[in-house]
N, C-alpha and C. Protein backbone atom coordinates (compact mmCIF):
# COMPACT_ATOMS: atom_id res chain seq x y z
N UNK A 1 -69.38 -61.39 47.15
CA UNK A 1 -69.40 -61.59 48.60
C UNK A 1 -70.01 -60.35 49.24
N UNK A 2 -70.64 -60.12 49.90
CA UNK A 2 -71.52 -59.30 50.81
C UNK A 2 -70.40 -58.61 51.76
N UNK A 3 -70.98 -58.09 52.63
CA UNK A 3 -70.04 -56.52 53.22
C UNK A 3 -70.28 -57.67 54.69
N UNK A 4 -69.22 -57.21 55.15
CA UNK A 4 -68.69 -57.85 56.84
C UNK A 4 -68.63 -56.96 57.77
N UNK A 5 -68.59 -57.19 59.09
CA UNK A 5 -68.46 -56.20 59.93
C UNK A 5 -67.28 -56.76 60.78
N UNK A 6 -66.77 -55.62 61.00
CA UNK A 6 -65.23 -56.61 62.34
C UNK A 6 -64.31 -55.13 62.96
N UNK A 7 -63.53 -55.65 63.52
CA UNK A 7 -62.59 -54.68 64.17
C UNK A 7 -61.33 -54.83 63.77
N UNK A 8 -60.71 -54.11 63.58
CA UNK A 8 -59.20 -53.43 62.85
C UNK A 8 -58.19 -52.80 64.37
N UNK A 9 -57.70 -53.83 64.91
CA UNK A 9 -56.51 -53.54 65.94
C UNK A 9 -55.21 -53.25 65.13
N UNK A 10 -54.59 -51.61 66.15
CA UNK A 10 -53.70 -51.41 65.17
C UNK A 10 -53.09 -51.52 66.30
N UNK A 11 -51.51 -51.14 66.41
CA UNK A 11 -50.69 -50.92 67.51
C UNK A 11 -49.28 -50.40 66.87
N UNK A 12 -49.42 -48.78 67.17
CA UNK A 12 -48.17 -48.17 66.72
C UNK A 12 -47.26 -48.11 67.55
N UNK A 13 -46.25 -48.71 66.88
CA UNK A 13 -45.37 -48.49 68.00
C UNK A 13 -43.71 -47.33 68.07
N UNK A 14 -44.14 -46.72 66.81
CA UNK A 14 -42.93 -45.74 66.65
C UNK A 14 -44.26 -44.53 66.24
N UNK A 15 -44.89 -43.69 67.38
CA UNK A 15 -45.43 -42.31 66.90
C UNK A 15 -45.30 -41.87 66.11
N UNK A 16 -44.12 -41.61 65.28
CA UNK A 16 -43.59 -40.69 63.93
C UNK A 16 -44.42 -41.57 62.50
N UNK A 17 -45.00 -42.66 62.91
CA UNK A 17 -45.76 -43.80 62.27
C UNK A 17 -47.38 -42.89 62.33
N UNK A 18 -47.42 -42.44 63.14
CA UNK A 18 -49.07 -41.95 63.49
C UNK A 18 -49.35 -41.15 62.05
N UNK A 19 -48.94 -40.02 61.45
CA UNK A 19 -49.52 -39.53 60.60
C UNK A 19 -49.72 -40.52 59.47
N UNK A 20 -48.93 -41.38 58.93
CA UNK A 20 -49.04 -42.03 57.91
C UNK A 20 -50.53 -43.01 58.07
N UNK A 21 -50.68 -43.86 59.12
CA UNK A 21 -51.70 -44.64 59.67
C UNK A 21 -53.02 -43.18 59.62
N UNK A 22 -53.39 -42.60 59.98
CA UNK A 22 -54.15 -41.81 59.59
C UNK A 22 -54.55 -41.58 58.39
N UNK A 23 -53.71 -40.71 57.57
CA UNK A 23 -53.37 -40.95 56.11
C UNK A 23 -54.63 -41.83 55.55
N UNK A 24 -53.99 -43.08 55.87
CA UNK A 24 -54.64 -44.04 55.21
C UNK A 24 -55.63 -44.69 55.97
N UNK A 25 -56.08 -44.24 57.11
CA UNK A 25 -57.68 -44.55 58.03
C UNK A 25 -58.72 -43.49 56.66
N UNK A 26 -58.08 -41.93 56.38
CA UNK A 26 -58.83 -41.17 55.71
C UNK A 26 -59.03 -41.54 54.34
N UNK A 27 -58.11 -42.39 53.67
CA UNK A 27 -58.55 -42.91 52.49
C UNK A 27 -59.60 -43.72 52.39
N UNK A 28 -59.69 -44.50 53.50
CA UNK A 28 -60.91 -45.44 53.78
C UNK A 28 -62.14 -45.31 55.07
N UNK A 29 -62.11 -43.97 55.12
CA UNK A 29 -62.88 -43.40 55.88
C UNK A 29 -64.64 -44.07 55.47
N UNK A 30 -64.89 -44.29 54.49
CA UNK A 30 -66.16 -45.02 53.67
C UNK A 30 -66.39 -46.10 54.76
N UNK A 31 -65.21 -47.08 54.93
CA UNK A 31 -65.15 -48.56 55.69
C UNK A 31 -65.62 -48.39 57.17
N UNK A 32 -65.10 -46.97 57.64
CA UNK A 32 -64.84 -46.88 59.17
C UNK A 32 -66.13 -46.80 59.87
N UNK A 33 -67.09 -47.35 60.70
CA UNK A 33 -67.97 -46.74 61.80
C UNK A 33 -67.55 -46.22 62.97
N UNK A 34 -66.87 -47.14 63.43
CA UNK A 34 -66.17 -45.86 64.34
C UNK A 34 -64.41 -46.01 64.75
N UNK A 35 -64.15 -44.98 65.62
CA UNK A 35 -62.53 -45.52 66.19
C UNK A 35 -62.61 -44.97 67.51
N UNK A 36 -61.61 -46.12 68.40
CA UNK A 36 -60.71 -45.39 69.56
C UNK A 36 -59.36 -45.83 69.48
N UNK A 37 -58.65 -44.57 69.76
CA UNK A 37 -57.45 -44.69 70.11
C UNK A 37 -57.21 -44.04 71.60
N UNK A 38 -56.07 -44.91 71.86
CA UNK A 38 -55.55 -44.38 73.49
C UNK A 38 -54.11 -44.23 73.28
N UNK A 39 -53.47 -43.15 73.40
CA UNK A 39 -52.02 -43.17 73.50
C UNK A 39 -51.60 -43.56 74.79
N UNK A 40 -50.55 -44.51 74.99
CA UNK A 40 -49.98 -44.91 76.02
C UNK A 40 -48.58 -44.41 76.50
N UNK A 41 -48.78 -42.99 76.60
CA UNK A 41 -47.51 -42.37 76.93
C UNK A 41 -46.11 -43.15 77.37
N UNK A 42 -46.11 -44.08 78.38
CA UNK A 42 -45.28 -44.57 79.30
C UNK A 42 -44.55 -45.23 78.59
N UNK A 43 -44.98 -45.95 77.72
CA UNK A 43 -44.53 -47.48 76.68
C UNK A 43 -44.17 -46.57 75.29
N UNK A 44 -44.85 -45.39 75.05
CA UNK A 44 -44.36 -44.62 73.72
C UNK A 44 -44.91 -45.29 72.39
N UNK A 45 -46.61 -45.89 72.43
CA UNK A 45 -46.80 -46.23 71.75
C UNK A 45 -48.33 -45.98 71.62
N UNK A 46 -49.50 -46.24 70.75
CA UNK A 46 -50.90 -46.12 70.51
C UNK A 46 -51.27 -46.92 70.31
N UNK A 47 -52.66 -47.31 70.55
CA UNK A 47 -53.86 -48.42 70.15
C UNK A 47 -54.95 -48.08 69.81
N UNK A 48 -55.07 -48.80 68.68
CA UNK A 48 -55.96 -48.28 67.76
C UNK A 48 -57.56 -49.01 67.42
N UNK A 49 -58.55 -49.20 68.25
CA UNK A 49 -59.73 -50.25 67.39
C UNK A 49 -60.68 -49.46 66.84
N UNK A 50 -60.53 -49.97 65.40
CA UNK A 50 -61.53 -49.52 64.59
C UNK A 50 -62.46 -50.30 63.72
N UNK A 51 -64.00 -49.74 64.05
CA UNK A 51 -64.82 -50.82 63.64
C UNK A 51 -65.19 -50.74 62.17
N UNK A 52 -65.19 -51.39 61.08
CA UNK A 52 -65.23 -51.14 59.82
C UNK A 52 -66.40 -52.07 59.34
N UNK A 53 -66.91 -51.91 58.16
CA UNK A 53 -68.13 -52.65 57.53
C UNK A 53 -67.99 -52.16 56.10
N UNK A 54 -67.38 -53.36 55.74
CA UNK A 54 -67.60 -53.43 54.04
C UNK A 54 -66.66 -54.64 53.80
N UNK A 55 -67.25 -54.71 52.55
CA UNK A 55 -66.27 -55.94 51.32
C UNK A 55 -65.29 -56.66 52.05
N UNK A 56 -64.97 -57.89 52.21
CA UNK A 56 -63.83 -58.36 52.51
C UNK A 56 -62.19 -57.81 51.64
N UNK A 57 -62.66 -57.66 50.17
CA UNK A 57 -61.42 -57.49 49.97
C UNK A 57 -61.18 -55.54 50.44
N UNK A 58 -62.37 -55.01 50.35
CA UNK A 58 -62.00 -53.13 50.67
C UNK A 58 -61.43 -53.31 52.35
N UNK A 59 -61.53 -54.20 53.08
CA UNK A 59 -61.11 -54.62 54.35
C UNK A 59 -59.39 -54.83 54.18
N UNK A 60 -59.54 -55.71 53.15
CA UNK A 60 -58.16 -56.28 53.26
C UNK A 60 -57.08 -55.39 52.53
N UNK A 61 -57.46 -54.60 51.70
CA UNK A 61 -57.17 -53.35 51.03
C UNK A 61 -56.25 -52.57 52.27
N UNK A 62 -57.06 -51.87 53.34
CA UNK A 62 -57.16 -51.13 54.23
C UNK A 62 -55.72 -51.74 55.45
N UNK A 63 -56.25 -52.71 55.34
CA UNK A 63 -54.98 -53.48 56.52
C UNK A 63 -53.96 -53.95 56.36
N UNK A 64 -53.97 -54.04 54.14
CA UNK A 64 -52.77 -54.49 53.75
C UNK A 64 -51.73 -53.17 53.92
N UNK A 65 -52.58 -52.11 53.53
CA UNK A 65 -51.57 -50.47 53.63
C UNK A 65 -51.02 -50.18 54.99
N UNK A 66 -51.79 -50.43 56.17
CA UNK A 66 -51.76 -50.05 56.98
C UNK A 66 -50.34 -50.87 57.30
N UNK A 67 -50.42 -52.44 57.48
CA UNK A 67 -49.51 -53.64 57.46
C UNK A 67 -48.37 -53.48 56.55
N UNK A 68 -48.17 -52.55 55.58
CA UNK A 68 -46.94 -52.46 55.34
C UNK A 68 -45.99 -51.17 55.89
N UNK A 69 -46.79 -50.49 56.87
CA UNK A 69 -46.28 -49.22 57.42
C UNK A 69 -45.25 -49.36 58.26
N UNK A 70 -43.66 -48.59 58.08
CA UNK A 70 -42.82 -49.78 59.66
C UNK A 70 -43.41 -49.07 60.74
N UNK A 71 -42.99 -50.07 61.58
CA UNK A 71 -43.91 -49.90 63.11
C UNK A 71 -44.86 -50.22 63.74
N UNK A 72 -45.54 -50.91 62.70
CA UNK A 72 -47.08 -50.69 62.74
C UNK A 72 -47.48 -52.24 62.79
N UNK A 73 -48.32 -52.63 63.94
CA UNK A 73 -48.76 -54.38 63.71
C UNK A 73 -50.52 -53.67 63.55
N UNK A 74 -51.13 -54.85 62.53
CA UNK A 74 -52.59 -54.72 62.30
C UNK A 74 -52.73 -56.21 62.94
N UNK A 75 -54.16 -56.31 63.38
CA UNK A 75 -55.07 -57.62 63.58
C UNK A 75 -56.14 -57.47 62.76
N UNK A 76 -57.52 -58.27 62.40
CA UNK A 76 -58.52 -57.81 62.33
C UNK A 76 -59.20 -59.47 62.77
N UNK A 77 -60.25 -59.22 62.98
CA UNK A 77 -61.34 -60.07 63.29
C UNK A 77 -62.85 -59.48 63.22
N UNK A 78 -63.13 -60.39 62.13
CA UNK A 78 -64.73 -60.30 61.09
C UNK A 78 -65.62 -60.93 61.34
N UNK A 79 -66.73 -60.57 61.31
CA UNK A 79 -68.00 -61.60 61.94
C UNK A 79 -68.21 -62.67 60.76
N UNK A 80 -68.87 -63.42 60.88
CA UNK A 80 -68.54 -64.49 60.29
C UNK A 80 -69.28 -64.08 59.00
N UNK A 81 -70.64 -63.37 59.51
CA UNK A 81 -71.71 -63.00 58.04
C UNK A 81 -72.33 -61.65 58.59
């Protein structure tokens, strides 16, 4: 299967979660083109979109680690080709 392009929504919602989610953005730093995050002080939580391009499964790799972090919800949505 050929390399995909899509976005990786994260949403931390316990901060003390932030280093670990990093962590593992830098393991797959290869995948990443770019990121923003915005901390949302008020609510005590971050948002995360990051645009990635590769392999479906090095994708799914990436969001499965991230997705088992507590605190932490992933989305992603991939272009079709």
């Amino acid at each position: 299967m050929g390399k995909r392009l899509g976005v990786v929504s994260i949403v931390v919602e316990d901060l003390c979660a932030a280093e670990e989610v990093n962590a593992v953005l830098h393991d797959h730093a290869g995948l990443v083109i770019g990121r923003m995050g915005i901390p949302y002080r008020e609510r005590k939580v971050s948002v995360i979109a990051i645009i990635v391009d590769g392999e479906t499964d090095e994708i799914s790799a990436l969001t499965g680690r991230l997705g088992r972090i507590p605190h932490v919800s992933v989305k992603t949505a991939l272009a079709k080709e």
